[in-house]
C-alpha atoms as a PDB file:
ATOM      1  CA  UNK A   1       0.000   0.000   0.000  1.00  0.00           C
ATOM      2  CA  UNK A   2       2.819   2.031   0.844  1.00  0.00           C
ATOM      3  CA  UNK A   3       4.181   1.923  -2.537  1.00  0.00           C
ATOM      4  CA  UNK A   4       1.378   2.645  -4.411  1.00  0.00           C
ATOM      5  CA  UNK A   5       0.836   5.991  -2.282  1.00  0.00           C
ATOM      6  CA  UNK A   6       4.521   6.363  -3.247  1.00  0.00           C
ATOM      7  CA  UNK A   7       3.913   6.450  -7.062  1.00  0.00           C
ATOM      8  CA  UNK A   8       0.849   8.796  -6.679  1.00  0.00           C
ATOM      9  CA  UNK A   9       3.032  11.110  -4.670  1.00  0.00           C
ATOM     10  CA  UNK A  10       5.605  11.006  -7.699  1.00  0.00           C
ATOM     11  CA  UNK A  11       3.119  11.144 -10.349  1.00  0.00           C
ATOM     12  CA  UNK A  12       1.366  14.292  -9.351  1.00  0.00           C
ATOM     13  CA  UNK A  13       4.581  15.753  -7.537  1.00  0.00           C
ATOM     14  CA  UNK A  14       7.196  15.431 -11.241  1.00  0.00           C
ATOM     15  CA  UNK A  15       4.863  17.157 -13.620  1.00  0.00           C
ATOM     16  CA  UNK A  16       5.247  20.289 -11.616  1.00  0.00           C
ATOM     17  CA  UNK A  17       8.953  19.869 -11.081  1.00  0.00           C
ATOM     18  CA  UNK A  18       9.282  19.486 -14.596  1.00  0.00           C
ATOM     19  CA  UNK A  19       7.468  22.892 -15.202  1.00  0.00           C
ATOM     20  CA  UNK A  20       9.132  25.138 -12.693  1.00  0.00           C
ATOM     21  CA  UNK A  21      12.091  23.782 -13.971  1.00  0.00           C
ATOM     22  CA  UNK A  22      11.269  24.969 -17.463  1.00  0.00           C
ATOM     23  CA  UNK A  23      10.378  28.157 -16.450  1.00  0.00           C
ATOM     24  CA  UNK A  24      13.597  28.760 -14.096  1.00  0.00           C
ATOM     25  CA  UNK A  25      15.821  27.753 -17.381  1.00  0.00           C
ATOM     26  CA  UNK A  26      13.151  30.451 -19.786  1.00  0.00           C
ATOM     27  CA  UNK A  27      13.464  33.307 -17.358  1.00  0.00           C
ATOM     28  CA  UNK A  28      17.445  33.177 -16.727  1.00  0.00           C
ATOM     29  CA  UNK A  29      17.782  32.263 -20.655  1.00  0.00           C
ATOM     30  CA  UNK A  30      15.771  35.339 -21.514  1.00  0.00           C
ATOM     31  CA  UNK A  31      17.653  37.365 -18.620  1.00  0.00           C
ATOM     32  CA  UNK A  32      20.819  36.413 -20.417  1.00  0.00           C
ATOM     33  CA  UNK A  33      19.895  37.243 -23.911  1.00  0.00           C
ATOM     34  CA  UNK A  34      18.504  40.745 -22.604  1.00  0.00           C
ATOM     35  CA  UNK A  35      21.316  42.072 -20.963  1.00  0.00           C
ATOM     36  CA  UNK A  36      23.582  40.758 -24.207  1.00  0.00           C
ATOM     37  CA  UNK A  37      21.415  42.436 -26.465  1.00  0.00           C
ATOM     38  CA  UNK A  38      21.723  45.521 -24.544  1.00  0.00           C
ATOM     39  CA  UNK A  39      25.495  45.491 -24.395  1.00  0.00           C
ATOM     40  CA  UNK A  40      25.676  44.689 -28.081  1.00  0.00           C
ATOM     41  CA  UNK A  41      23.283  47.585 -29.136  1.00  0.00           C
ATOM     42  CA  UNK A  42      24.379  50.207 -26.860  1.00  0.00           C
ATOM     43  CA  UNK A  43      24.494  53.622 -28.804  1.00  0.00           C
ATOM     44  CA  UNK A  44      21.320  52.457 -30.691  1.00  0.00           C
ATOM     45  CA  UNK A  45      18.454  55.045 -31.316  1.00  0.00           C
ATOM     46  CA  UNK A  46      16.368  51.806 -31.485  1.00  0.00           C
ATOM     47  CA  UNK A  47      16.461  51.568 -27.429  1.00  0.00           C
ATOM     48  CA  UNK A  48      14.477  54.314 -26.923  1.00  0.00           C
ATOM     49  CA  UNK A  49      12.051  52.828 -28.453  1.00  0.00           C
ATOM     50  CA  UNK A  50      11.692  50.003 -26.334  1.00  0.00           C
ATOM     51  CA  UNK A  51       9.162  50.467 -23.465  1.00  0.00           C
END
């Protein structure tokens, strides 16, 4: 019995693991490409544009 509560446990538990993972990895990813983008296009009129 103890097992099966076990692999309910995992099975609800590893989805959402999985999916804060994900979003962790987008949000320092997109972190990462901002601040490059902004060191690469320093100078740019374009910047002011963005809001």
């Amino acid at each position: 019995m103890a097992g099966a509560i076990a692999i309910i446990a995992v099975l609800l538990i590893l989805p959402i693991l999985v999916i804060m993972t994900g979003a962790v990895g987008a949000f320092i990813l997109g972190q990462f490409l901002y601040r490059d983008a902004e060191i690469r296009n320093e100078g740019s009129e374009l910047l002011d544009l963005n809001l």
